[in-house]
PDB file of N, CA and C in Angstrom:
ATOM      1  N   UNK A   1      93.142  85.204 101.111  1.00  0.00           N
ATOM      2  CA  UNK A   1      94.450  85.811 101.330  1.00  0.00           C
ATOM      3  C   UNK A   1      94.717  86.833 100.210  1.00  0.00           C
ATOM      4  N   UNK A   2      95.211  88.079 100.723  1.00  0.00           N
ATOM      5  CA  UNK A   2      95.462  89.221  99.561  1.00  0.00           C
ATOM      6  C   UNK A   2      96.812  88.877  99.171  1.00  0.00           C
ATOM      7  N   UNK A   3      97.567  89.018  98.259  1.00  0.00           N
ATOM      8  CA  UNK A   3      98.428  89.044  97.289  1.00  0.00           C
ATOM      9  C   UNK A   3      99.496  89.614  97.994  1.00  0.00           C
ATOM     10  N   UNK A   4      99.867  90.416  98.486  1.00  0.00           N
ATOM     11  CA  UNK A   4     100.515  91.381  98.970  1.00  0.00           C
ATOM     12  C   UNK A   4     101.507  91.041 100.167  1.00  0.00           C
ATOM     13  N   UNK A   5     103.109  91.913 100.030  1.00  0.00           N
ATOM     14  CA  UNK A   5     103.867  91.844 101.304  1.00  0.00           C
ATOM     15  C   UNK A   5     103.559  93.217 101.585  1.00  0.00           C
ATOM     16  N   UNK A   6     103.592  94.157 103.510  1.00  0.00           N
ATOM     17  CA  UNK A   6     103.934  95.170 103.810  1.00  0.00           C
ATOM     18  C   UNK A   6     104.698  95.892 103.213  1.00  0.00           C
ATOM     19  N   UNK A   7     105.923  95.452 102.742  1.00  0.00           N
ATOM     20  CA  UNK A   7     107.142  95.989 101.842  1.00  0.00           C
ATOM     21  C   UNK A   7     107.991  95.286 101.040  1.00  0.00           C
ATOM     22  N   UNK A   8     108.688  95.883 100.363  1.00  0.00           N
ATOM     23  CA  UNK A   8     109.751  94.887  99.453  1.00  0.00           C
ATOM     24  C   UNK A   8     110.827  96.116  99.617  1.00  0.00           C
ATOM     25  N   UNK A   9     112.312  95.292  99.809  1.00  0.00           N
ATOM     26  CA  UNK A   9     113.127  96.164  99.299  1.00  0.00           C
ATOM     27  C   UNK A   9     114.110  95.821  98.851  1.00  0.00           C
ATOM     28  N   UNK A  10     114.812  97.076  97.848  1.00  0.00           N
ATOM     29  CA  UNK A  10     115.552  96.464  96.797  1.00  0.00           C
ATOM     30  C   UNK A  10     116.841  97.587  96.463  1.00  0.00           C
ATOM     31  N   UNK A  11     117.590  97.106  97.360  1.00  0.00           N
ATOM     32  CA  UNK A  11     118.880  98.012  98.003  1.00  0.00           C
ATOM     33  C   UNK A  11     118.548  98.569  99.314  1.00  0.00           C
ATOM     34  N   UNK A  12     119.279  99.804  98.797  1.00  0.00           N
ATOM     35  CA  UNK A  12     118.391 100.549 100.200  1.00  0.00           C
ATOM     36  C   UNK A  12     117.238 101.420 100.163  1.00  0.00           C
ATOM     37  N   UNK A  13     116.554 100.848  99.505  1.00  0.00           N
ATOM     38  CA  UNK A  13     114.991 101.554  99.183  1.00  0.00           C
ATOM     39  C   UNK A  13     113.858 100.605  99.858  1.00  0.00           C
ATOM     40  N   UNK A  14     113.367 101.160 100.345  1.00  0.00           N
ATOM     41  CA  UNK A  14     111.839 100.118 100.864  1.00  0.00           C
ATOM     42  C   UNK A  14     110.901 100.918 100.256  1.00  0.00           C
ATOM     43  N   UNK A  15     109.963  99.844  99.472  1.00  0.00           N
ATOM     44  CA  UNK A  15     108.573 100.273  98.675  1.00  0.00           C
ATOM     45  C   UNK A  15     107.833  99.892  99.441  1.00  0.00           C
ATOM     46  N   UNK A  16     106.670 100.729 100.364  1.00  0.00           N
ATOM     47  CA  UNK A  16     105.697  99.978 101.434  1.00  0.00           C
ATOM     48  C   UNK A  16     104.319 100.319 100.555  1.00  0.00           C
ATOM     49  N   UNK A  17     103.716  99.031 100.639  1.00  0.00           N
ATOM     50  CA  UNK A  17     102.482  99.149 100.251  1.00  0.00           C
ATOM     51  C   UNK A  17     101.665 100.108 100.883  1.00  0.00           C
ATOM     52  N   UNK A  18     100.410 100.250 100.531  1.00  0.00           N
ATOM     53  CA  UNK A  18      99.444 101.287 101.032  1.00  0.00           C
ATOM     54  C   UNK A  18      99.216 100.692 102.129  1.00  0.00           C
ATOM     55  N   UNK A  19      99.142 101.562 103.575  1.00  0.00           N
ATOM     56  CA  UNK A  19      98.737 101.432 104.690  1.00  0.00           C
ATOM     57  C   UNK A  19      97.184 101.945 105.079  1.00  0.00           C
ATOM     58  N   UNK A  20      96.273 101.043 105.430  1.00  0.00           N
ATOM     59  CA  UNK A  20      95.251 102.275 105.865  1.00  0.00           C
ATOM     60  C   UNK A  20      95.084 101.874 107.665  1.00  0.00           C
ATOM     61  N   UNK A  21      94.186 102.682 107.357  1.00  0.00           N
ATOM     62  CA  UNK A  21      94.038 103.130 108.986  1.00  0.00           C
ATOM     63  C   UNK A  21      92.852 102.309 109.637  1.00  0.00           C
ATOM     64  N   UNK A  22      93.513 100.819 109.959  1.00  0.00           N
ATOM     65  CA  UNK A  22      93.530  99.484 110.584  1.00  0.00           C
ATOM     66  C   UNK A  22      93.818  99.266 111.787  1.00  0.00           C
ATOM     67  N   UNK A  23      92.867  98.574 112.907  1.00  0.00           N
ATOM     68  CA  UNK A  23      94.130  97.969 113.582  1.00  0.00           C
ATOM     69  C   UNK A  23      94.430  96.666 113.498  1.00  0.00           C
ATOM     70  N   UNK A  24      95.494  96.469 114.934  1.00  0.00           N
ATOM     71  CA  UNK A  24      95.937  94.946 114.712  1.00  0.00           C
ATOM     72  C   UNK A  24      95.185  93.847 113.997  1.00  0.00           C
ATOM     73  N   UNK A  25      93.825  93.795 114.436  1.00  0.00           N
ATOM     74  CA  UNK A  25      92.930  92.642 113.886  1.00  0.00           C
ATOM     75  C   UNK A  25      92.115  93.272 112.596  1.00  0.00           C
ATOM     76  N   UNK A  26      92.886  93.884 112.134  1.00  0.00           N
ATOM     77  CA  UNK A  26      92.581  94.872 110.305  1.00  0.00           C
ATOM     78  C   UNK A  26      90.963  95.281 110.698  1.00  0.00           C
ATOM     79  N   UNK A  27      90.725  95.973 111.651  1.00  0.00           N
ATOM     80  CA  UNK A  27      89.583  96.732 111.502  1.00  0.00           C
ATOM     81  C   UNK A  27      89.607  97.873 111.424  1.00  0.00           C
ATOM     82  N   UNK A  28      88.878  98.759 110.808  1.00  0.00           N
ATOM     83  CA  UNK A  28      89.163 100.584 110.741  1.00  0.00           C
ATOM     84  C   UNK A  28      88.885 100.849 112.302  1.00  0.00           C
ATOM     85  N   UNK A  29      89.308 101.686 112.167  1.00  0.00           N
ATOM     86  CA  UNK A  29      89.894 103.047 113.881  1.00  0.00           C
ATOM     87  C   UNK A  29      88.440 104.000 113.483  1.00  0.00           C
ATOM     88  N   UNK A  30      87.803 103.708 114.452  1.00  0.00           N
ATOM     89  CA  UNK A  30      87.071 104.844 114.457  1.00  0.00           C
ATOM     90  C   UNK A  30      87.288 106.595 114.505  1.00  0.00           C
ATOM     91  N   UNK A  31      86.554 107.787 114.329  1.00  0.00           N
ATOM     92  CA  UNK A  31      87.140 108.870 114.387  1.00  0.00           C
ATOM     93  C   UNK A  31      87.496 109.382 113.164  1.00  0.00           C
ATOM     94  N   UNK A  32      86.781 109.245 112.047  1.00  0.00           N
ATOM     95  CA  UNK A  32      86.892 109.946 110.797  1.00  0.00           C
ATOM     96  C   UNK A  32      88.518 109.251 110.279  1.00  0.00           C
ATOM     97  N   UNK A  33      88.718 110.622 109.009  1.00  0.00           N
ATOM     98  CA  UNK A  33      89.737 110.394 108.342  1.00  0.00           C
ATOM     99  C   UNK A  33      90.826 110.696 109.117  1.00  0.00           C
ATOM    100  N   UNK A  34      90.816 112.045 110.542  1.00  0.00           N
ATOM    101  CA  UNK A  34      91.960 111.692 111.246  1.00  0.00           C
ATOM    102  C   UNK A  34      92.790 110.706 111.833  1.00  0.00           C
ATOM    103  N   UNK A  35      91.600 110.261 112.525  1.00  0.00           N
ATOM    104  CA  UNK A  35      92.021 108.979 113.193  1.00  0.00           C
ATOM    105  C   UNK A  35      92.695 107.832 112.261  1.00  0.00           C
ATOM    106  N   UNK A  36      91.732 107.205 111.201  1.00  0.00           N
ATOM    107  CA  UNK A  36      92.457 106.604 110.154  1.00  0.00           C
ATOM    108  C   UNK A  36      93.657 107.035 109.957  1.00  0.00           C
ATOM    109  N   UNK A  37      94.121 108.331 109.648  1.00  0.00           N
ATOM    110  CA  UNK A  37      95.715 109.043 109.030  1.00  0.00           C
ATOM    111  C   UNK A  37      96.320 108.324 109.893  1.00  0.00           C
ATOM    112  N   UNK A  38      96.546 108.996 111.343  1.00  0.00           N
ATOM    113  CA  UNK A  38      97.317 108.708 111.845  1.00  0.00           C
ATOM    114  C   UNK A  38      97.314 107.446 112.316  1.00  0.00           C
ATOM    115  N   UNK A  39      96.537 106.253 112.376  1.00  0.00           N
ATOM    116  CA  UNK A  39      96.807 105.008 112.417  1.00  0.00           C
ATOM    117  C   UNK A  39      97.060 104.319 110.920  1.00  0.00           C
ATOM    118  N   UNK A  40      97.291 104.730 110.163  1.00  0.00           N
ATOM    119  CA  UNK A  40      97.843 104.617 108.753  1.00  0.00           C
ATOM    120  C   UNK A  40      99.160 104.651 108.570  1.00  0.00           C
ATOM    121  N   UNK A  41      99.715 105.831 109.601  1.00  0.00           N
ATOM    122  CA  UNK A  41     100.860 106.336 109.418  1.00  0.00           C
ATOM    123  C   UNK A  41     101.440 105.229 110.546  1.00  0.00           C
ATOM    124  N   UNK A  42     101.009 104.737 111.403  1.00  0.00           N
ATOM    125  CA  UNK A  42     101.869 104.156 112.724  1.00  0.00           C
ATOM    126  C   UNK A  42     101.812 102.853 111.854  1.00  0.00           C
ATOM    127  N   UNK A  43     101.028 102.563 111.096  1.00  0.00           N
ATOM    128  CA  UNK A  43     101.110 101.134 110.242  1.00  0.00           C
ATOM    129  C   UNK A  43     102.323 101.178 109.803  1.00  0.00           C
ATOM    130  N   UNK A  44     102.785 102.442 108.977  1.00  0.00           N
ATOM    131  CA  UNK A  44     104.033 102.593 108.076  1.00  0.00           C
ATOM    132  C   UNK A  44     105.042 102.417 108.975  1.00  0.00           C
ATOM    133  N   UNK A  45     105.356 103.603 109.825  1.00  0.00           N
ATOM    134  CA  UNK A  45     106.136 103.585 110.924  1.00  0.00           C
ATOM    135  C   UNK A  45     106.702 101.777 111.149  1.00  0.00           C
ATOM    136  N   UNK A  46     105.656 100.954 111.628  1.00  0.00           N
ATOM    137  CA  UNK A  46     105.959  99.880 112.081  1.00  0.00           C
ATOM    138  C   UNK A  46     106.637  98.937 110.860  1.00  0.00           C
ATOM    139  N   UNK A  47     106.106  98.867 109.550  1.00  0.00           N
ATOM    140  CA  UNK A  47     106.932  98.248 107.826  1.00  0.00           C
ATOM    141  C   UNK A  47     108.459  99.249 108.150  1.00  0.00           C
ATOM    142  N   UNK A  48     108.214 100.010 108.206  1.00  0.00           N
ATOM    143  CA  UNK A  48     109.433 100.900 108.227  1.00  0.00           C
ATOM    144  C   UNK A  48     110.440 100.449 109.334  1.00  0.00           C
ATOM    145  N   UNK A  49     110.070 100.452 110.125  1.00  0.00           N
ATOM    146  CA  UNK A  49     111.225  99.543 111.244  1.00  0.00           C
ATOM    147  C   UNK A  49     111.441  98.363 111.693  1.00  0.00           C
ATOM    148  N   UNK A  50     110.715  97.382 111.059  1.00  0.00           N
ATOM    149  CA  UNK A  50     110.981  95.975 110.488  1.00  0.00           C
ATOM    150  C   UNK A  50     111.915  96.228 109.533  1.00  0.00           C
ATOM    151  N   UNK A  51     112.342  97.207 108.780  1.00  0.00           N
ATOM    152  CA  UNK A  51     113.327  97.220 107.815  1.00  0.00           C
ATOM    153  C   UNK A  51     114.031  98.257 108.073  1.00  0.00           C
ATOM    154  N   UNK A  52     114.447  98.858 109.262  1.00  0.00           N
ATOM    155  CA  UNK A  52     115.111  99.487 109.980  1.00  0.00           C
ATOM    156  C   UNK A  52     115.435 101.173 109.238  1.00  0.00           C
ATOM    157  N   UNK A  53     113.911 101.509 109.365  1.00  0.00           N
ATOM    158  CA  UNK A  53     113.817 103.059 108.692  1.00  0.00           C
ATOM    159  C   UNK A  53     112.856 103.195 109.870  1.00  0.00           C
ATOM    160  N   UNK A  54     113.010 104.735 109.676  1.00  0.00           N
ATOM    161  CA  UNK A  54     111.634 106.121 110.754  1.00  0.00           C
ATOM    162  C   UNK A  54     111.047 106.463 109.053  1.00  0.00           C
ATOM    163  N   UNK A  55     110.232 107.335 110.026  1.00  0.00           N
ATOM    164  CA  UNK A  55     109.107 108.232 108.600  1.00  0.00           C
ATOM    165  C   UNK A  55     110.347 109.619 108.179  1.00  0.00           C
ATOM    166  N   UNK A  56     111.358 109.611 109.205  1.00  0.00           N
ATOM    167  CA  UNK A  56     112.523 110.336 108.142  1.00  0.00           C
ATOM    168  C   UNK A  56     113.218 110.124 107.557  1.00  0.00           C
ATOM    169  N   UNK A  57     113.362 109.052 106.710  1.00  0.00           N
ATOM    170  CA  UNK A  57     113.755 107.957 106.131  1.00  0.00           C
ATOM    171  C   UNK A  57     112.853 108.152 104.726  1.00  0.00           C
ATOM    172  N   UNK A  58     111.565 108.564 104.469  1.00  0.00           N
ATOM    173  CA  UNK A  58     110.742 108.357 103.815  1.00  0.00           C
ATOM    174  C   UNK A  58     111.175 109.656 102.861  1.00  0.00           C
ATOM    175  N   UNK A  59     110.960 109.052 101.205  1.00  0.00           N
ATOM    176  CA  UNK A  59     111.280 110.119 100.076  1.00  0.00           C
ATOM    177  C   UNK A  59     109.968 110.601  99.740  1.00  0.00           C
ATOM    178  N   UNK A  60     109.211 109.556  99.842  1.00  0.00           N
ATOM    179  CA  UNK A  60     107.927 109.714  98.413  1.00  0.00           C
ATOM    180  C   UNK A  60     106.446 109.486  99.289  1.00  0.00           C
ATOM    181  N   UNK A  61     105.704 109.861  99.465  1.00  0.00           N
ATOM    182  CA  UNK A  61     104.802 109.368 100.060  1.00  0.00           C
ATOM    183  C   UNK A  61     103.405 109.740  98.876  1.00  0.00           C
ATOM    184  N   UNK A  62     102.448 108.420  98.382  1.00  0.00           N
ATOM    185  CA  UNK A  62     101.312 108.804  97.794  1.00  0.00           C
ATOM    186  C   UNK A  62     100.116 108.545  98.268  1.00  0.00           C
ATOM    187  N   UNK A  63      99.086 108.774  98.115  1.00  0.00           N
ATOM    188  CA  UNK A  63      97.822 109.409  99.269  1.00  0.00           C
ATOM    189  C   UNK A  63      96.510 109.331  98.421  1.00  0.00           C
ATOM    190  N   UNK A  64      95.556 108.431  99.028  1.00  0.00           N
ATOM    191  CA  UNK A  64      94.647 107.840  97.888  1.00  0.00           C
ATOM    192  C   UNK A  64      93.224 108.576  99.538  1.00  0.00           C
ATOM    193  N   UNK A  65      92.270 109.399  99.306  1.00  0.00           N
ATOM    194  CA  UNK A  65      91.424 109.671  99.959  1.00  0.00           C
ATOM    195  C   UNK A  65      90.315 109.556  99.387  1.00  0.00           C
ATOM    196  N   UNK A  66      89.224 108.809  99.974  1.00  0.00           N
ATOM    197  CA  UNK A  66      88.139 109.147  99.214  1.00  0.00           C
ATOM    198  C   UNK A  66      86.952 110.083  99.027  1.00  0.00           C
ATOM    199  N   UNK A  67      87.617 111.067  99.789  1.00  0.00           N
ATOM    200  CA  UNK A  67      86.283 112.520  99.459  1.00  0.00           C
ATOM    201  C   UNK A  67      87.680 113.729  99.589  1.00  0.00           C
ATOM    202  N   UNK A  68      87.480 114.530  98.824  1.00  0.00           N
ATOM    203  CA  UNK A  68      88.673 115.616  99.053  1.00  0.00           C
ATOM    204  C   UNK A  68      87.839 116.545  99.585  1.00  0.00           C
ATOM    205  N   UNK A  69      86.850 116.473 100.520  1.00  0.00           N
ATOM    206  CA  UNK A  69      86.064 117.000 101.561  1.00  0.00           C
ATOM    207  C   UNK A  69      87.143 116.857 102.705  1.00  0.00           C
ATOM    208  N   UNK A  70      87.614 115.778 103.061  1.00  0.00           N
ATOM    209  CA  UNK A  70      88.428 115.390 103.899  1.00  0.00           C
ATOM    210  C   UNK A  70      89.661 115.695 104.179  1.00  0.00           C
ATOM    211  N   UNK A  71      90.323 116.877 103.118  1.00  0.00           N
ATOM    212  CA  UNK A  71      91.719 116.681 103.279  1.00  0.00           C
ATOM    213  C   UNK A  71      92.257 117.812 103.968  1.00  0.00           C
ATOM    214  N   UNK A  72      91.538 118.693 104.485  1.00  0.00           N
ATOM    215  CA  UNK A  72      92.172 119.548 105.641  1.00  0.00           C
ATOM    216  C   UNK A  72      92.333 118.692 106.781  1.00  0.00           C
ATOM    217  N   UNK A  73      91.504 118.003 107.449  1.00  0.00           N
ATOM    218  CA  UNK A  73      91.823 117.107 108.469  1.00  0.00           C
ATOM    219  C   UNK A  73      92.800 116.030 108.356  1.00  0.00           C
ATOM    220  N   UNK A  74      92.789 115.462 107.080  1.00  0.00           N
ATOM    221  CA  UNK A  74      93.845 114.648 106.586  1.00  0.00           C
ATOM    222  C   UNK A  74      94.947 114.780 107.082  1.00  0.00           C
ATOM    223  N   UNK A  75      95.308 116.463 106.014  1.00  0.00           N
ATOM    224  CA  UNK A  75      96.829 116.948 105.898  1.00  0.00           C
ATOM    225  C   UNK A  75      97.292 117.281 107.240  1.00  0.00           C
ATOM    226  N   UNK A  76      96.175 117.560 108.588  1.00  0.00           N
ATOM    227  CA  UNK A  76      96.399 118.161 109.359  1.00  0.00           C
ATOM    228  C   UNK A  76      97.209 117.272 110.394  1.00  0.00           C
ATOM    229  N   UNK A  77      96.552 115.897 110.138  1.00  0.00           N
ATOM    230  CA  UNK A  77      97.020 114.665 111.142  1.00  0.00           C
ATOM    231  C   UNK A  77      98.228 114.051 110.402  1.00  0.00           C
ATOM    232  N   UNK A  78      98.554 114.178 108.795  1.00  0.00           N
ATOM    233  CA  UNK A  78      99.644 113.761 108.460  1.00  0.00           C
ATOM    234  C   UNK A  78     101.056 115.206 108.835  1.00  0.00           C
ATOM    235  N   UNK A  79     100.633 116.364 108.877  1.00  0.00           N
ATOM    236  CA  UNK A  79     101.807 117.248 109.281  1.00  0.00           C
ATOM    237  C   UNK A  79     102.221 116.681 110.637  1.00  0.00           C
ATOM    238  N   UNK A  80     101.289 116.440 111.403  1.00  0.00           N
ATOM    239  CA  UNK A  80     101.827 115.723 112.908  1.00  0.00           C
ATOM    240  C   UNK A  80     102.622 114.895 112.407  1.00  0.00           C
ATOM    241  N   UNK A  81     102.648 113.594 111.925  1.00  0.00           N
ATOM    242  CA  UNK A  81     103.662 112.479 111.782  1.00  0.00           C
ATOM    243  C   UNK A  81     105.326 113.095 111.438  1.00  0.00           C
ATOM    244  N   UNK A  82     104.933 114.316 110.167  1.00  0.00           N
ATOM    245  CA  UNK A  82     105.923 114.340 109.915  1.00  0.00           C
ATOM    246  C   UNK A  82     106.834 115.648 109.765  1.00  0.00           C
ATOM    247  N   UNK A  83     106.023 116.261 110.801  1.00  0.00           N
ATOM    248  CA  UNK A  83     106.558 117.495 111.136  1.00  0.00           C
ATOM    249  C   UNK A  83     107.217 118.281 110.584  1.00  0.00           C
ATOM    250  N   UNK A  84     108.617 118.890 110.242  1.00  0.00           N
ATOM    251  CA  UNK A  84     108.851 119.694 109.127  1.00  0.00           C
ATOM    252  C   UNK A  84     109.397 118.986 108.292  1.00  0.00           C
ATOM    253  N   UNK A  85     109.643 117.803 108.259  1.00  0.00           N
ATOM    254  CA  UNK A  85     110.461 117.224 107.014  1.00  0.00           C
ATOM    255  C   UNK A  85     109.607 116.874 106.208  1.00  0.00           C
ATOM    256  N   UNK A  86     109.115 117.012 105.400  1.00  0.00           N
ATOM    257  CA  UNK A  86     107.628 116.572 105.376  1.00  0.00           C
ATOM    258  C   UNK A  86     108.297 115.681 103.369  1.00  0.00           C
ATOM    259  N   UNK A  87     108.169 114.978 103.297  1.00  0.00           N
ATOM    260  CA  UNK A  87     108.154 113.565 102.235  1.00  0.00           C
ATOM    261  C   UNK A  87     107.275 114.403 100.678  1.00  0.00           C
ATOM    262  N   UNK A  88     108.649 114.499  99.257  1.00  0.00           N
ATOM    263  CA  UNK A  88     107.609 114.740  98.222  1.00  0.00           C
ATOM    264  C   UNK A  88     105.864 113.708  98.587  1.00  0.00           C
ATOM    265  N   UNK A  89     104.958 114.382  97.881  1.00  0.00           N
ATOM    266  CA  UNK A  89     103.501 113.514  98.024  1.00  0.00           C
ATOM    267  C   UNK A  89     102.493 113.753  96.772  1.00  0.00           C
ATOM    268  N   UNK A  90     101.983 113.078  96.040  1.00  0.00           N
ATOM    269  CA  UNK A  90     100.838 112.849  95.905  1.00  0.00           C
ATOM    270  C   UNK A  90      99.771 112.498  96.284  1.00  0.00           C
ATOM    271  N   UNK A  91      98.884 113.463  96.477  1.00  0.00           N
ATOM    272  CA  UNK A  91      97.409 112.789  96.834  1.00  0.00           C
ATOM    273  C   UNK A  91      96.393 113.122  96.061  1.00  0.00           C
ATOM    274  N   UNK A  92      95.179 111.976  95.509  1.00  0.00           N
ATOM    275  CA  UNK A  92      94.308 111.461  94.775  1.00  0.00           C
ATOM    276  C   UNK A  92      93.321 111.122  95.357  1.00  0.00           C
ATOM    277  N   UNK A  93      92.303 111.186  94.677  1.00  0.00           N
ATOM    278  CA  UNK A  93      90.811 111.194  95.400  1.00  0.00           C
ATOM    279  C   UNK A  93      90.456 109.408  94.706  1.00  0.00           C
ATOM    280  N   UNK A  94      89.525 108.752  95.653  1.00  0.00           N
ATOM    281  CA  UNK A  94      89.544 107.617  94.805  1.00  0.00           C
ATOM    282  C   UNK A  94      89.232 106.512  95.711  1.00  0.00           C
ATOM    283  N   UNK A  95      88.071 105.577  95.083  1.00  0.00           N
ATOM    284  CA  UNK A  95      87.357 104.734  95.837  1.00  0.00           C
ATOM    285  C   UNK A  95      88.677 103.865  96.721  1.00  0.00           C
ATOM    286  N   UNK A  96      88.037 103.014  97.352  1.00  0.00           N
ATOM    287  CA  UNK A  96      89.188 102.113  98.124  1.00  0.00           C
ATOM    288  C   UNK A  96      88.592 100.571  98.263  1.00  0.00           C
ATOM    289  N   UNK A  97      89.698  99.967  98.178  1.00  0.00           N
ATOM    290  CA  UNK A  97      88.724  98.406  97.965  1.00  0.00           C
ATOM    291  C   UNK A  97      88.297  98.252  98.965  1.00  0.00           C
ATOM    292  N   UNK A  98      88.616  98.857 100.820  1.00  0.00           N
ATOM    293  CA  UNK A  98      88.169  98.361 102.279  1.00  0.00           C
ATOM    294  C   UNK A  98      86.607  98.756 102.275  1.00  0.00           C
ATOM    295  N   UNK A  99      85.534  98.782 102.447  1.00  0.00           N
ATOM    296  CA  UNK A  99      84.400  99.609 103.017  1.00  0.00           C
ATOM    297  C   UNK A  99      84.902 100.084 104.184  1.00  0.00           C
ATOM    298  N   UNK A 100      84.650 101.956 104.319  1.00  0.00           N
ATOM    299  CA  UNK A 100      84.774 102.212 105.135  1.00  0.00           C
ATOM    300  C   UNK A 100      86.145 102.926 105.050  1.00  0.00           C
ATOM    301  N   UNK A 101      87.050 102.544 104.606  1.00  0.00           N
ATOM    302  CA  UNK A 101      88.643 103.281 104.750  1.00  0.00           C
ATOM    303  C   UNK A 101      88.030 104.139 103.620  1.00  0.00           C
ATOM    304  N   UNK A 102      88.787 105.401 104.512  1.00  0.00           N
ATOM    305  CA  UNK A 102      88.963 106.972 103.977  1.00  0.00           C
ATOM    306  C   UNK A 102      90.306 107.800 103.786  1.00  0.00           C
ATOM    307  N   UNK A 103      91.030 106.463 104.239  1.00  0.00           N
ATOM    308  CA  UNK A 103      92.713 107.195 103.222  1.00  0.00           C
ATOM    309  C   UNK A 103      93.803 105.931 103.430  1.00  0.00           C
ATOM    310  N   UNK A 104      94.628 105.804 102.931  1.00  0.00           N
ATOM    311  CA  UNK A 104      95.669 105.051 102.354  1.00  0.00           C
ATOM    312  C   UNK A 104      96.672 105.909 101.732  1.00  0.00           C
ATOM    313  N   UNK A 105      98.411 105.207 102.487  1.00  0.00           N
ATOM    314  CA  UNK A 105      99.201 106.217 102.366  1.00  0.00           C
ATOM    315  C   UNK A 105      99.751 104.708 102.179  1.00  0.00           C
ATOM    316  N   UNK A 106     101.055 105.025 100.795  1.00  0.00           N
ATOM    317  CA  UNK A 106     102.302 104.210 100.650  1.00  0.00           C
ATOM    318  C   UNK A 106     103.436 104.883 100.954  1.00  0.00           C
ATOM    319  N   UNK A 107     104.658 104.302 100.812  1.00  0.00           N
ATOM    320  CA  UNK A 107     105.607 105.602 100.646  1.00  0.00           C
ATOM    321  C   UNK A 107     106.438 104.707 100.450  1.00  0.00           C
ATOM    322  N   UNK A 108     107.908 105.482  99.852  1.00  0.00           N
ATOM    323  CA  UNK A 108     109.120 104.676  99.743  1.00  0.00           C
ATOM    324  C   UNK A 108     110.086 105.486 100.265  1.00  0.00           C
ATOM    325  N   UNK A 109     110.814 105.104 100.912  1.00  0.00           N
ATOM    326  CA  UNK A 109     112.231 105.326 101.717  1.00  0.00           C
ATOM    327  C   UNK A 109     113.405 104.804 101.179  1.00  0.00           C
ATOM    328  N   UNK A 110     114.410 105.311 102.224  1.00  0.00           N
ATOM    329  CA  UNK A 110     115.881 105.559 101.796  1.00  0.00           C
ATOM    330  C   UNK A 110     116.365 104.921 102.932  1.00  0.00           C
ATOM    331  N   UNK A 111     116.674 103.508 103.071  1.00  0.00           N
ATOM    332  CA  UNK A 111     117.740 102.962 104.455  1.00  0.00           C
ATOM    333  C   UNK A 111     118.601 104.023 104.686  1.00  0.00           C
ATOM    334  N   UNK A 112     118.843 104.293 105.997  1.00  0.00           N
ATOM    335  CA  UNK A 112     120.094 105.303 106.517  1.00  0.00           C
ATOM    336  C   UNK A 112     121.557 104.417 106.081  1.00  0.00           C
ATOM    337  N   UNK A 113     122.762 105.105 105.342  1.00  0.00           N
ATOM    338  CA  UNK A 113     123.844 104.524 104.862  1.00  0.00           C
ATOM    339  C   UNK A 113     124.529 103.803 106.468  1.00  0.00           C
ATOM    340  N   UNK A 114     123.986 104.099 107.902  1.00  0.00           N
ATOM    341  CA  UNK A 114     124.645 103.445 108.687  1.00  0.00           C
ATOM    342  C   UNK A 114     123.998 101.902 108.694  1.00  0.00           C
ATOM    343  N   UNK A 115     122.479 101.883 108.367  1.00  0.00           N
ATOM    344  CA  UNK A 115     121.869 100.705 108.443  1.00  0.00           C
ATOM    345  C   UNK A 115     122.062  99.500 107.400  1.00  0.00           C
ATOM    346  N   UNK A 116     122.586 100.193 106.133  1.00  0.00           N
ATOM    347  CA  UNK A 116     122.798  99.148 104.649  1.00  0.00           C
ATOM    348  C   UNK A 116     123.204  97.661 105.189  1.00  0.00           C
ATOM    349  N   UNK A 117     122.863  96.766 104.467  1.00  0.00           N
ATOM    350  CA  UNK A 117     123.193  95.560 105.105  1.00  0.00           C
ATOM    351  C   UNK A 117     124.081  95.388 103.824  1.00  0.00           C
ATOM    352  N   UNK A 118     124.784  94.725 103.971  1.00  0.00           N
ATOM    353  CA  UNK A 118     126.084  94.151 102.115  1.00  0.00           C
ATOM    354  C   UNK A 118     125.295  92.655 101.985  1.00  0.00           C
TER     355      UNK A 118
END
């Protein structure tokens, strides 16, 4: 068992751990680093609305790839998710503990002030 929750949050901020591009039964998505992105990103999507946020909701997003060979296709499948609003980001080149995963995205968000729970 890994250590780890999907998210924690603490007000109206959700810190989501790194998502990679998994599916349901945590196996990588075939189809390069695109495919990974964007099933990376629907990972988030889904932490994100268990705690009642979208990816426009999202402030910070950081971005761990492991070949920066990869990051035109990357950036190309993450502009889809998030179209013009697009989330401050860091991205870093850098092994990954999965074999096989070729990107991992965290991010932290902002609950919408209609959603705040007291």
């Amino acid at each position: 068992m890994v250590p780890l929750v999907p998210a924690t949050r603490i007000g109206n901020l959700i810190f989501c751990s790194g998502a990679l591009g998994v599916d349901a039964s945590f196996k990588l998505v075939e189809g390069g680093v695109g495919a990974q992105t964007r099933q990376a990103i629907a990972n988030l999507q889904s932490v994100l609305a268990a705690a009642g946020a979208t990816l426009a909701d999202v402030a910070k997003t950081t971005v761990w790839l492991t070949d920066l060979a990869n990051f035109a296709e990357f950036n190309a499948a993450y502009a889809e998710a998030f179209g013009d609003a697009f989330p401050a980001r860091s991205t870093v080149t850098s092994a990954l503990a999965i074999p096989g995963a070729l990107v991992e995205i965290e991010a932290v968000a902002a609950i919408p002030e209609t959603d705040k729970k007291s």
